[in-house]
Protein backbone atom coordinates (compact mmCIF):
# COMPACT_ATOMS: atom_id res chain seq x y z
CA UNK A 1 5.13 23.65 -0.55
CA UNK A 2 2.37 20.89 -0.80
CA UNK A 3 -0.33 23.09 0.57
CA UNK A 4 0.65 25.78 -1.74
CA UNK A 5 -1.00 24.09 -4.86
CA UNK A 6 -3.98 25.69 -3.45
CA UNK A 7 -2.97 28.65 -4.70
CA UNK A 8 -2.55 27.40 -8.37
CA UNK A 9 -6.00 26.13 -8.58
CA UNK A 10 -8.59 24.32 -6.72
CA UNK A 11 -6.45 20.95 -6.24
CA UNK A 12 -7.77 18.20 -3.80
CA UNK A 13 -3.99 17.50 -2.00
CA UNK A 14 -4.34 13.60 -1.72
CA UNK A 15 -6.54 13.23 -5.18
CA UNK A 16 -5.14 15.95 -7.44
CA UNK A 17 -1.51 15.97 -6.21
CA UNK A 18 1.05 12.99 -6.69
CA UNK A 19 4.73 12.93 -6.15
CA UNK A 20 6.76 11.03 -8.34
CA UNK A 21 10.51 10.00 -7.58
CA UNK A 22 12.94 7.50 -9.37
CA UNK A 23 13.37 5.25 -6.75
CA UNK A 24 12.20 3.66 -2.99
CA UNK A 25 15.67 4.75 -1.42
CA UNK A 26 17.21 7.11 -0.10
CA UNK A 27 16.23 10.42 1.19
CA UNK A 28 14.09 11.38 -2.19
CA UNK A 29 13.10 7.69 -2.47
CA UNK A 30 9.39 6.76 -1.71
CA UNK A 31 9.96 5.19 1.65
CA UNK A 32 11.20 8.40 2.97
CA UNK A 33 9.09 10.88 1.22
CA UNK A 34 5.69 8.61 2.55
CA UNK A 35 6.79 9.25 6.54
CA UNK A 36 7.65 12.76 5.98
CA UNK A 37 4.38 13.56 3.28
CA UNK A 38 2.10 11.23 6.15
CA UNK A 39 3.31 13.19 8.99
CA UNK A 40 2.77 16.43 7.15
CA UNK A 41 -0.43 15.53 5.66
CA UNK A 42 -1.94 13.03 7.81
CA UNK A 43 -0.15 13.62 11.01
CA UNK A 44 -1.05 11.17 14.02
CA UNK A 45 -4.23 12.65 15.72
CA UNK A 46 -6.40 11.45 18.65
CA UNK A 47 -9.48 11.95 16.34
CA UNK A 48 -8.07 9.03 13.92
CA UNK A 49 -7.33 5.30 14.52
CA UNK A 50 -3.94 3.64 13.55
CA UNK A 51 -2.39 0.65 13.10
CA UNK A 52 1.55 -0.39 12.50
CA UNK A 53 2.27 -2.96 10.14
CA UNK A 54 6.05 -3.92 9.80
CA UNK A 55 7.88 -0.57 9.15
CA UNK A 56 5.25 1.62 8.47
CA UNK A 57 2.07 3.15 9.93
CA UNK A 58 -1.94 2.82 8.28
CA UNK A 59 -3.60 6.02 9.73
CA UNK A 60 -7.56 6.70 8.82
CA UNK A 61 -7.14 9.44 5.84
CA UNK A 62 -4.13 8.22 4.61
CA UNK A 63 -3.76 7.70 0.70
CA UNK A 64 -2.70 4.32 -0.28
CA UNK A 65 -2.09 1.48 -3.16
CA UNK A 66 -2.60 -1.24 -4.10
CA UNK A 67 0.66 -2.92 -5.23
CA UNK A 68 -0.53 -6.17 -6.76
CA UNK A 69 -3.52 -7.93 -8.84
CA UNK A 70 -6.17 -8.95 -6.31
CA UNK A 71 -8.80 -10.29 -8.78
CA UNK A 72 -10.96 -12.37 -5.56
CA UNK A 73 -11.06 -9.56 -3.02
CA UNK A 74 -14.68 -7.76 -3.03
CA UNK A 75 -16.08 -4.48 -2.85
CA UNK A 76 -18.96 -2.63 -1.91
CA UNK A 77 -20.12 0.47 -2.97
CA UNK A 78 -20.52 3.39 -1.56
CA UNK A 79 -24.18 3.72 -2.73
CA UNK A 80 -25.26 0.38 -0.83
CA UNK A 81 -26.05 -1.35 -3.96
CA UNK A 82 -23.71 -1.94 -6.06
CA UNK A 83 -20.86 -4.64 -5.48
CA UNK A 84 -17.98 -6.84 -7.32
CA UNK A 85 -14.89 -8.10 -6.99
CA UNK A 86 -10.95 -7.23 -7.96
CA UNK A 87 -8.63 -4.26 -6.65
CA UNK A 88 -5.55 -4.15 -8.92
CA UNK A 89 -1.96 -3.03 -8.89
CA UNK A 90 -1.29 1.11 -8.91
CA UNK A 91 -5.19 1.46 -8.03
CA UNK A 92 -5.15 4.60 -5.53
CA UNK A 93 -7.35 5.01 -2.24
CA UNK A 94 -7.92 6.62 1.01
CA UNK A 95 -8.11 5.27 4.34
CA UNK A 96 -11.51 5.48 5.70
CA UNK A 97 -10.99 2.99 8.63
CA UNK A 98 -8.74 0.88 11.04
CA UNK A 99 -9.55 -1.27 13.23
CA UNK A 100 -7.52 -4.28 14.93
CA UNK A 101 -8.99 -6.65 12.92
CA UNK A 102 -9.07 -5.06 9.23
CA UNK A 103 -8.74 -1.63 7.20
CA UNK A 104 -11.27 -0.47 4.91
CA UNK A 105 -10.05 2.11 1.98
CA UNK A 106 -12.32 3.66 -0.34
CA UNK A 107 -11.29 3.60 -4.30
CA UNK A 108 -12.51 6.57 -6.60
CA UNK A 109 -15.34 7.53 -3.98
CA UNK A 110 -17.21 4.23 -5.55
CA UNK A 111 -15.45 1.44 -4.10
CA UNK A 112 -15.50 0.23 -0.37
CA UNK A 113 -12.47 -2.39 0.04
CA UNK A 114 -12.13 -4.36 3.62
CA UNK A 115 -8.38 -5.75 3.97
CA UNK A 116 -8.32 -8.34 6.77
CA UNK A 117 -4.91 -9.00 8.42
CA UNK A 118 -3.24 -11.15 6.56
CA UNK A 119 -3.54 -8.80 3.23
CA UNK A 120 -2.93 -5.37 4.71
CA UNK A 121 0.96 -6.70 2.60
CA UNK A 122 -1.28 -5.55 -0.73
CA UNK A 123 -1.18 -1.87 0.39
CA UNK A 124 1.66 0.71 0.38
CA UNK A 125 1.23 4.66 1.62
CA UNK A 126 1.20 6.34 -1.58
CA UNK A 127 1.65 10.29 -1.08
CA UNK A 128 4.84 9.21 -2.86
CA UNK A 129 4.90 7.09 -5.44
CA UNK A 130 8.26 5.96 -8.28
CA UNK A 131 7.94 6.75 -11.65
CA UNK A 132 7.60 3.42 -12.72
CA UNK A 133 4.30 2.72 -10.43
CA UNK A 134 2.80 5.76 -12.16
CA UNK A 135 2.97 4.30 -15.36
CA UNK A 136 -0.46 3.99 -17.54
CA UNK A 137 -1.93 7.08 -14.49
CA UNK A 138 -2.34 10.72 -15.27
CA UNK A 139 -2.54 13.28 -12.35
CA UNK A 140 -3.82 16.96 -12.20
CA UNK A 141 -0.92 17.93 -10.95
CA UNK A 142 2.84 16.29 -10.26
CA UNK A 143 5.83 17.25 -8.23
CA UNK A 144 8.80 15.40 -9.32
CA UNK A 145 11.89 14.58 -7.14
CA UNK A 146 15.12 14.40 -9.16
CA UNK A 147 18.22 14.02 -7.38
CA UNK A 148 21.41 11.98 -7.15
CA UNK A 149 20.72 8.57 -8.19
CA UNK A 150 21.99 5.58 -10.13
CA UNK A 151 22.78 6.62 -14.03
CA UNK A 152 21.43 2.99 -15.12
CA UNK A 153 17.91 4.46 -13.77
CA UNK A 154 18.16 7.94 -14.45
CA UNK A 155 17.37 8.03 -18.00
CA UNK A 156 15.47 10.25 -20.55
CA UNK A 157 12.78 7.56 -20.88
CA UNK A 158 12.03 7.38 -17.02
CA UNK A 159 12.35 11.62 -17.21
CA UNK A 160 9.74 11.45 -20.36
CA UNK A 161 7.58 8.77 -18.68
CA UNK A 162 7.25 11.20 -15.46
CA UNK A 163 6.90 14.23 -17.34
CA UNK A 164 4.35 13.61 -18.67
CA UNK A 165 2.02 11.81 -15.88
CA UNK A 166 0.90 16.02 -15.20
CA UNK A 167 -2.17 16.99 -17.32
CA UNK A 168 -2.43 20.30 -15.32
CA UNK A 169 0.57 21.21 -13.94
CA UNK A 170 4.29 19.66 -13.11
CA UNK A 171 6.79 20.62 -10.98
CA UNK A 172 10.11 19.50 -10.77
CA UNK A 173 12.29 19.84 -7.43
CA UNK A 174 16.17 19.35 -7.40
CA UNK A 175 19.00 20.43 -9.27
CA UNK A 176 18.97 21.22 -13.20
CA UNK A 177 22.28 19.22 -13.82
CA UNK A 178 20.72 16.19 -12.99
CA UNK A 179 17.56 16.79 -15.15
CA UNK A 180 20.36 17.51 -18.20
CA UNK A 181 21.94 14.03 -17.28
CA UNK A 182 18.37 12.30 -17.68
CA UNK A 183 17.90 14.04 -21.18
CA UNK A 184 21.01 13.27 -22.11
CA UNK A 185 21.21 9.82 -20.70
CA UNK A 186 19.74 7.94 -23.61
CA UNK A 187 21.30 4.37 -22.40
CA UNK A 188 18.66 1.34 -22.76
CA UNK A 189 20.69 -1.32 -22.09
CA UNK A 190 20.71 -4.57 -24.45
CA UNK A 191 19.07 -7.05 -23.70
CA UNK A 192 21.11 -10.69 -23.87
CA UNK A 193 18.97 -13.59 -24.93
CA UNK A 194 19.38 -16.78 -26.22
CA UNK A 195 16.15 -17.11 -28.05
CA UNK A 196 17.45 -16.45 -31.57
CA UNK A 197 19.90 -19.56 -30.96
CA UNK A 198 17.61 -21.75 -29.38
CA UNK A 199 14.93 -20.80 -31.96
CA UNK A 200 17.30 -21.70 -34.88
CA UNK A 201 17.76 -25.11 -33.11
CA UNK A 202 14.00 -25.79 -32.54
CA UNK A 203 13.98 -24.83 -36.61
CA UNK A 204 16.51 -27.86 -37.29
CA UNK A 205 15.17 -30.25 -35.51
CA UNK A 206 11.54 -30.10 -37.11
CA UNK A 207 13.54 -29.49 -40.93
CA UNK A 208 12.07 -25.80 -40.69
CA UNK A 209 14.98 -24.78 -42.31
């Protein structure tokens, strides 16, 4: 299915394609779809170097993110002049290299970023990524896993937030009940706080009121 975007238009599979699901768990949930999209996509090769870290696998080529504000870790660029510093989180990469001692990934074709060791934690495969991650991105095109999940998370905000992440083309794979019980699902949950009390006591004591 992934390689037939190339059909609908010239789309770059790791750069123009994202897939978007609710949640990490679960067979639709990003842990899953990452082995399966890697092993499709990226599948281990003699040609590529490799590296396991906890319960997943870095492979050269592999598209990654970065899950978390690094403001201190530097760059290079790919030009061999420019440099800075700061990778941040939902910035989106590729692989170039793995070695035993660090990976590099390149950001936007610009940005050359060497993890040592004891950061490689800042990086997630990212074939798959949830809804929420994809917030503030836009993508050429998006495929879009709904299927059974918890009705606290499958809302019409999360559906509207996915939706519209595509600025070329979206498609959505599972079963049209559950995308009627996301549009209908208009539950936000209140929020309980106790800063209107503690406000109004903060008011008293200073004769606010």
């Amino acid at each position: 299915m992934i390689q037939g975007f190339q059909k609908c238009g010239k789309y770059d599979i790791l750069r123009d394609v994202q897939i978007l699901t609710p949640t990490k768990k679960g067979p639709s949930g990003t842990k899953n779809l990452n082995k399966m999209l890697q092993e499709t996509l990226n599948p281990k090769s003699k040609f590529k170097a490799e590296r396991e870290f906890g319960d997943f696998i870095l492979r050269e080529g592999d598209k990654v993110m970065q899950i978390r504000n690094n403001y201190d870790i530097y760059w290079d660029g790919v030009d061999g002049k420019s440099y800075g510093s700061g990778v941040y989180n939902g910035d989106l990469g590729i692989v170039k290299k793995v070695t035993q001692d660090y990976v590099e990934v390149i950001y936007d074709d610009e940005k050359i970023v060497k993890y040592e060791s004891n950061i490689i934690e800042e990086l997630e495969l990212a074939y798959a990524i949830t809804i929420h991650k994809s917030q503030g991105s836009e993508f050429p095109v998006c495929v879009m896993a709904i299927t059974n999940g918890p009705p606290m998370l499958y809302t019409r905000n999360l559906l509207y937030t996915g939706v519209t992440r595509a600025k070329n083309l979206l498609v959505m794979v599972g079963k049209e009940p559950l995308v009627t019980r996301m549009i209908d699902n208009v539950d936000t949950r209140t929020r309980n706080t106790g800063l209107k009390y503690k406000l109004g006591k903060y008011l008293d004591i200073f004769g606010a009121r």
